[in-house]
C-alpha atoms as a PDB file:
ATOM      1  CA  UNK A   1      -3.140  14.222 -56.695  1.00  0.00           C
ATOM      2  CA  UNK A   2      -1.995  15.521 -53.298  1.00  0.00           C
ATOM      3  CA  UNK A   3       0.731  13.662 -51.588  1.00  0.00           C
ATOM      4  CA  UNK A   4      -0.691  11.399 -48.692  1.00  0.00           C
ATOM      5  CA  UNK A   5       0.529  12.786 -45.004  1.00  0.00           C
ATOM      6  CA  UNK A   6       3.946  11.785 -44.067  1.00  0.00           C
ATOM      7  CA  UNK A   7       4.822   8.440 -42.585  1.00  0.00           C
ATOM      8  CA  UNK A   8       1.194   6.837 -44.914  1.00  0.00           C
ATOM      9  CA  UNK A   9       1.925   4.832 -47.613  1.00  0.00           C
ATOM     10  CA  UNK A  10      -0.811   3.633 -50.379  1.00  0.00           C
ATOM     11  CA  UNK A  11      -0.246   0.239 -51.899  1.00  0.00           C
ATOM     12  CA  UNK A  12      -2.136  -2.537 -54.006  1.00  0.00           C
ATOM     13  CA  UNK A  13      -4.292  -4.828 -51.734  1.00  0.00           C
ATOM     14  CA  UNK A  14      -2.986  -8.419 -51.171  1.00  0.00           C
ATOM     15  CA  UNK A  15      -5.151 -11.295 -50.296  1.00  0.00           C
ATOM     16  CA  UNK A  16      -3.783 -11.787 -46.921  1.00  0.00           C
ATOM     17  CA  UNK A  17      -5.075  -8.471 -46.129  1.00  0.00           C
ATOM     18  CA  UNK A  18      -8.367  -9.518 -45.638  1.00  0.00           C
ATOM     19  CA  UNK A  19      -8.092 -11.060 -42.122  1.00  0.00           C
ATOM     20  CA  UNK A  20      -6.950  -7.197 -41.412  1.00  0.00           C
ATOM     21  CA  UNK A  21      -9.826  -5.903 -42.954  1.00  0.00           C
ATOM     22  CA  UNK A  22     -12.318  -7.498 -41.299  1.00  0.00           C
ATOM     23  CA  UNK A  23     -10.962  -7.451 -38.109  1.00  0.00           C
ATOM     24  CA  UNK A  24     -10.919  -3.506 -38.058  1.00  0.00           C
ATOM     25  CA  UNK A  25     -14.534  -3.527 -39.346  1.00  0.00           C
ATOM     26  CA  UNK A  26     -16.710  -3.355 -36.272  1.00  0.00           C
ATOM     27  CA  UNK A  27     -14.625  -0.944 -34.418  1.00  0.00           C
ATOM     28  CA  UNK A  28     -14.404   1.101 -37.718  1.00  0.00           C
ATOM     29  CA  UNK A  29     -18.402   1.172 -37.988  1.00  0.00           C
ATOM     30  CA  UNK A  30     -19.227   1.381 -34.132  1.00  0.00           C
ATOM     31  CA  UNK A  31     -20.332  -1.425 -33.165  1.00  0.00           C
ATOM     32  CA  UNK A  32     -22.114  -2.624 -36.165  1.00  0.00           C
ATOM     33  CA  UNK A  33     -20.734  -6.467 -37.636  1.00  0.00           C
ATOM     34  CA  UNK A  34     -20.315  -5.634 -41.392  1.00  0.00           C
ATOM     35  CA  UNK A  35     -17.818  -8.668 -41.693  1.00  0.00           C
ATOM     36  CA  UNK A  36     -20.214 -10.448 -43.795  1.00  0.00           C
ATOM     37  CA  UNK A  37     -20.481  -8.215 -46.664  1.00  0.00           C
ATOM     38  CA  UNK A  38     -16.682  -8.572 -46.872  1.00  0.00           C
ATOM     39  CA  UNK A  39     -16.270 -12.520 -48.024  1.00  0.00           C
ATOM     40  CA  UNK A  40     -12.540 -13.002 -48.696  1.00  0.00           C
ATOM     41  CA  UNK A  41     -13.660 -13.699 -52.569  1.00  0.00           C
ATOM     42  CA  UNK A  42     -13.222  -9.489 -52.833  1.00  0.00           C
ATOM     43  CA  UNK A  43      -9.251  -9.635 -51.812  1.00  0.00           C
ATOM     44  CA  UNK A  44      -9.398 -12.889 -54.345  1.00  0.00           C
ATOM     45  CA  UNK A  45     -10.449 -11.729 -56.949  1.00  0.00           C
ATOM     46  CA  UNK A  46     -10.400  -7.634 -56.966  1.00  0.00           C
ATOM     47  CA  UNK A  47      -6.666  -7.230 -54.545  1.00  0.00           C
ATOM     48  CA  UNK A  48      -5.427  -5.499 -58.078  1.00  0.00           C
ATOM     49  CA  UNK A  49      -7.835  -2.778 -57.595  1.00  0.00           C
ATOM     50  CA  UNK A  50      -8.251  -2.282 -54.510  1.00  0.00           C
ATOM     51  CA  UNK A  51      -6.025  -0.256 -52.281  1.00  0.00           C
ATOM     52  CA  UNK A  52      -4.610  -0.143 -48.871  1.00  0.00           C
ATOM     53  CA  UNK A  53      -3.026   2.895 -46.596  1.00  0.00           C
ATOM     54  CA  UNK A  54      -0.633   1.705 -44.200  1.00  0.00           C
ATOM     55  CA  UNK A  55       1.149   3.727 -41.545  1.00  0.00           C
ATOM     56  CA  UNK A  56       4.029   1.284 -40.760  1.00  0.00           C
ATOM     57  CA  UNK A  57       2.103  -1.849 -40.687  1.00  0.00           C
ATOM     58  CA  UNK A  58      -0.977  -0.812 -39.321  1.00  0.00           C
ATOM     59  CA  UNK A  59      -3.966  -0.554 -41.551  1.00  0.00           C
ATOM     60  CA  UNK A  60      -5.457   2.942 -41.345  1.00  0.00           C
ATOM     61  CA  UNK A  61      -7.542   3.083 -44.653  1.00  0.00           C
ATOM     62  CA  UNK A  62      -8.487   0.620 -47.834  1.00  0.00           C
ATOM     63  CA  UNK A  63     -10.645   0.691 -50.236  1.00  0.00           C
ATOM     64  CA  UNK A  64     -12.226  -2.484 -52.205  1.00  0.00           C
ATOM     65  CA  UNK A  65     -13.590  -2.233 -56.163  1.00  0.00           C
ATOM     66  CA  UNK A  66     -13.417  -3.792 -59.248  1.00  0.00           C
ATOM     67  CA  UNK A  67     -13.844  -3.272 -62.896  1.00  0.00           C
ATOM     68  CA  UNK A  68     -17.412  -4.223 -63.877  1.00  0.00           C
ATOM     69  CA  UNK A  69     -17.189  -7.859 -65.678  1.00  0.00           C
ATOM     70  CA  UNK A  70     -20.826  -7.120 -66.945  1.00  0.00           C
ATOM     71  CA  UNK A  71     -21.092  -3.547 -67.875  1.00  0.00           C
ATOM     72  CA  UNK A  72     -17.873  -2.485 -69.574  1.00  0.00           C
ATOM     73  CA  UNK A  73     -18.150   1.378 -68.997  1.00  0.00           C
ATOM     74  CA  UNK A  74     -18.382   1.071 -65.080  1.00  0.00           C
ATOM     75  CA  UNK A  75     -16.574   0.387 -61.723  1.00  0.00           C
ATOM     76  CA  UNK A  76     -17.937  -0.604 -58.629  1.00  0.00           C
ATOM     77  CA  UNK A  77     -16.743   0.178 -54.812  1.00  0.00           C
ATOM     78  CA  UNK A  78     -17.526  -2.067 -52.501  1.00  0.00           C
ATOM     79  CA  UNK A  79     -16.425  -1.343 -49.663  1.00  0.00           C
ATOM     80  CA  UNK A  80     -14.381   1.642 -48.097  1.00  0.00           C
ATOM     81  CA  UNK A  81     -13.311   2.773 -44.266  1.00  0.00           C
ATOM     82  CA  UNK A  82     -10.710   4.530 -42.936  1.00  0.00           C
ATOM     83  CA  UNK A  83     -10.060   4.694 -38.810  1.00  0.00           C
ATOM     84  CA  UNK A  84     -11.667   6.837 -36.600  1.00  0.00           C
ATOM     85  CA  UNK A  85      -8.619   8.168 -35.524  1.00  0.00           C
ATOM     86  CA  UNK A  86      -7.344   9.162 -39.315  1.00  0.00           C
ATOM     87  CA  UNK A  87     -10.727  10.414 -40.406  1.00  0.00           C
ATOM     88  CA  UNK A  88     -10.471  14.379 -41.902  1.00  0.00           C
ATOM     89  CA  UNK A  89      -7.177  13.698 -43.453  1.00  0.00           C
ATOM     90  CA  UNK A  90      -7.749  13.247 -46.896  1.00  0.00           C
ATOM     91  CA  UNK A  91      -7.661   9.505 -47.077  1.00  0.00           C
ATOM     92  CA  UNK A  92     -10.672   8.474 -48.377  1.00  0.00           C
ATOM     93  CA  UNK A  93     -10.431  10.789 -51.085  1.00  0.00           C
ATOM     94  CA  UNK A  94      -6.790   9.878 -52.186  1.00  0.00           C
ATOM     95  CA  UNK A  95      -8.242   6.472 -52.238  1.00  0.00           C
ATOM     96  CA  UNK A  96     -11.234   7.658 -54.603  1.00  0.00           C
ATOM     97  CA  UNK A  97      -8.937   9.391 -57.070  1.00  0.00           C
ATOM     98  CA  UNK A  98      -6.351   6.705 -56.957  1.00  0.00           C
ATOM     99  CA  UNK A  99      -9.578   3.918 -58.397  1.00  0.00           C
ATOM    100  CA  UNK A 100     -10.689   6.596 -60.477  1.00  0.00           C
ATOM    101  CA  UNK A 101      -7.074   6.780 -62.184  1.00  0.00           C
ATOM    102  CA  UNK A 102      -7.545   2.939 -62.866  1.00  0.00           C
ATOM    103  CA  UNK A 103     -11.012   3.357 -64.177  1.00  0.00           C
ATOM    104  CA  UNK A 104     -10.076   5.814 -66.547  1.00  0.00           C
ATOM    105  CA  UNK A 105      -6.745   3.709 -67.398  1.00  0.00           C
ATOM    106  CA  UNK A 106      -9.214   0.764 -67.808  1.00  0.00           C
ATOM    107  CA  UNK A 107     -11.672   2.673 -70.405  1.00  0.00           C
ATOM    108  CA  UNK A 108     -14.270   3.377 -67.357  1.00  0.00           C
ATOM    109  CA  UNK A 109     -16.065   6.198 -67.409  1.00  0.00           C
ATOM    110  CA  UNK A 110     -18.806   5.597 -64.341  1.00  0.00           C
ATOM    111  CA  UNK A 111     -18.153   4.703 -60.814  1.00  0.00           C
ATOM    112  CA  UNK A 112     -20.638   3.549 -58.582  1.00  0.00           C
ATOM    113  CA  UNK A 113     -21.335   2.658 -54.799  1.00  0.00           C
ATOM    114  CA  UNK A 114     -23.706   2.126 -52.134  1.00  0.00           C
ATOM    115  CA  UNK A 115     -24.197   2.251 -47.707  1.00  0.00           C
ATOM    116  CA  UNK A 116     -26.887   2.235 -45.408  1.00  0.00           C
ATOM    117  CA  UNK A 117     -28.802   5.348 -44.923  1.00  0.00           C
ATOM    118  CA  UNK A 118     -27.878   5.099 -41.348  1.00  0.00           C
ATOM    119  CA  UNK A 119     -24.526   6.118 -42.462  1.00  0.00           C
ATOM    120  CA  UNK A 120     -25.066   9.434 -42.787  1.00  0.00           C
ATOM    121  CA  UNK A 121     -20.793  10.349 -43.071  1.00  0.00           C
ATOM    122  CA  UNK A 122     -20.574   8.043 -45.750  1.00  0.00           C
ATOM    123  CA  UNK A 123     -23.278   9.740 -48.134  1.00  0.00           C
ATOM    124  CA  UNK A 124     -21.998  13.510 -47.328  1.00  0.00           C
ATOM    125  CA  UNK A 125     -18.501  11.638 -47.952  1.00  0.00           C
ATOM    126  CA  UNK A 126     -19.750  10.915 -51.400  1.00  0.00           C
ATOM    127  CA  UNK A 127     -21.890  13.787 -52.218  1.00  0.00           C
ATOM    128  CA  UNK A 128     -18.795  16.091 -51.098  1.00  0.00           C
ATOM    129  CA  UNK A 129     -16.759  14.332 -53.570  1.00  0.00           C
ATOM    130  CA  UNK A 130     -18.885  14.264 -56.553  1.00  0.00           C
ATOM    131  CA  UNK A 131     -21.228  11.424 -56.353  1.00  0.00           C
ATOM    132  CA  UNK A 132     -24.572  11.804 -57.412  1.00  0.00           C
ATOM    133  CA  UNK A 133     -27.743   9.931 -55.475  1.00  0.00           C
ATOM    134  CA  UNK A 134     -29.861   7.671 -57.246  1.00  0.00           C
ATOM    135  CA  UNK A 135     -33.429   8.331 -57.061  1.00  0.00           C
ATOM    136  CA  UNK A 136     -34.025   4.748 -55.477  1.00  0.00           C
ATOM    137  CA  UNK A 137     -37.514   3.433 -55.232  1.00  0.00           C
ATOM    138  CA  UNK A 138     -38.449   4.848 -51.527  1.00  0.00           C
ATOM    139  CA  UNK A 139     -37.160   7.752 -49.242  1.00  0.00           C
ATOM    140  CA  UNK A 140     -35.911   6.922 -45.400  1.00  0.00           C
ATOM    141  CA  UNK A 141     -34.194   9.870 -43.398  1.00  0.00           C
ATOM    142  CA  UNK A 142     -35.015  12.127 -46.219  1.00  0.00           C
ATOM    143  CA  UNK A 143     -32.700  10.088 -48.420  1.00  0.00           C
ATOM    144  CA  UNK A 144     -33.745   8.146 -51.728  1.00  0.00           C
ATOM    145  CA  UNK A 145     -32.906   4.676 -51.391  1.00  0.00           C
ATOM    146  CA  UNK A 146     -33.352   1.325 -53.217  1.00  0.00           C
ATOM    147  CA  UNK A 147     -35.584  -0.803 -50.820  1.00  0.00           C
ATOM    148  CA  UNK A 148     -34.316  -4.767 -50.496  1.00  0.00           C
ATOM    149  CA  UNK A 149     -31.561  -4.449 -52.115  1.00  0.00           C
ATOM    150  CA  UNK A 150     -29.269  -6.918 -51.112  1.00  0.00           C
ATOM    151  CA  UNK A 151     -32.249  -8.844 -48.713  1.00  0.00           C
ATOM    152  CA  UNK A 152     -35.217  -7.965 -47.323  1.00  0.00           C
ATOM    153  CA  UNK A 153     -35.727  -4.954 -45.222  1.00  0.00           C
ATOM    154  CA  UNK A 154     -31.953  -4.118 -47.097  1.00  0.00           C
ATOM    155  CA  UNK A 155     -32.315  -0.385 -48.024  1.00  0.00           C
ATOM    156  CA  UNK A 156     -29.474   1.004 -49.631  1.00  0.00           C
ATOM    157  CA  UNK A 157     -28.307   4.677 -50.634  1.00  0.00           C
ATOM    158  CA  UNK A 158     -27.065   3.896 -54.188  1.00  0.00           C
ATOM    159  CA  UNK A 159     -24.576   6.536 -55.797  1.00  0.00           C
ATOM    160  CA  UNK A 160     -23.073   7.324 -58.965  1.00  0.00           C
ATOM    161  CA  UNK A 161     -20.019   9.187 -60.134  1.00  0.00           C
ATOM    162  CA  UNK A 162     -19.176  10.364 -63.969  1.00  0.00           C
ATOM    163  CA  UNK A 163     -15.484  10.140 -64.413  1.00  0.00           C
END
């Protein structure tokens, strides 16, 4: 895996990173309040795999996922940003191949994930890296998505990645 840029160091999530997390979220996504879809429960439970870059003590990348309780073969991410300012460097990809390391370590041999079709960075993000697009049930900006899928009016871009 290629080093991370000096003066960035990865490390295991911690619980009290989540008032961090959150708190970067909106400025992260511009303007939009995805604090919600981050409840605390995620650092809880899933801080052992999920991963943080730091630069100092500043927060400039993390990614949240867990090992699939329910379907033994697979991983989920949950959640992933890095800042604006850091974006282009690498960082969401070192944090990609670091969870896939653990997956594989962990008998996993699918990864999947899901955004918002308005996030048009995240799904070339995860094409560019290897992730497939699920064929949904409905197409919005030219992209299959699942409709409702966390609530109503809900679409999502779902992905999947073969380790």
């Amino acid at each position: 895996m290629t080093p991370l840029p000096e003066g960035l160091k990865l490390r295991e999530a911690r619980p009290s990173d989540h008032p961090v997390i959150i708190g970067v979220l909106k400025d992260w996504w511009g303007g939009r309040d995805l604090t919600a879809m981050l409840p605390r429960v995620f650092l809880e439970h899933f801080f052992n795999t999920s991963f943080v870059i730091e630069r100092g003590h500043e927060l400039v990348a993390f990614l949240i996922g867990f090992l699939s309780p329910g379907r033994p073969n697979e991983a989920y991410v949950h959640f992933m940003g890095v800042h604006p300012d850091c974006r282009k460097m690498g960082l969401g990809t070192h944090l990609y191949k670091t969870f896939f390391s653990l997956c594989r370590e962990s008998g996993r041999d699918t990864v999947r994930a899901c955004t918002s079709p308005v996030n048009k960075g995240s799904i070339e993000f995860h094409t560019r890296i290897g992730f497939r697009l699920d064929p949904g049930n409905a197409r919005v900006d030219g992209y299959p998505v699942t409709l409702d899928y966390n609530l109503p009016g809900d679409s999502k871009v779902r992905f999947e990645r073969r380790l």
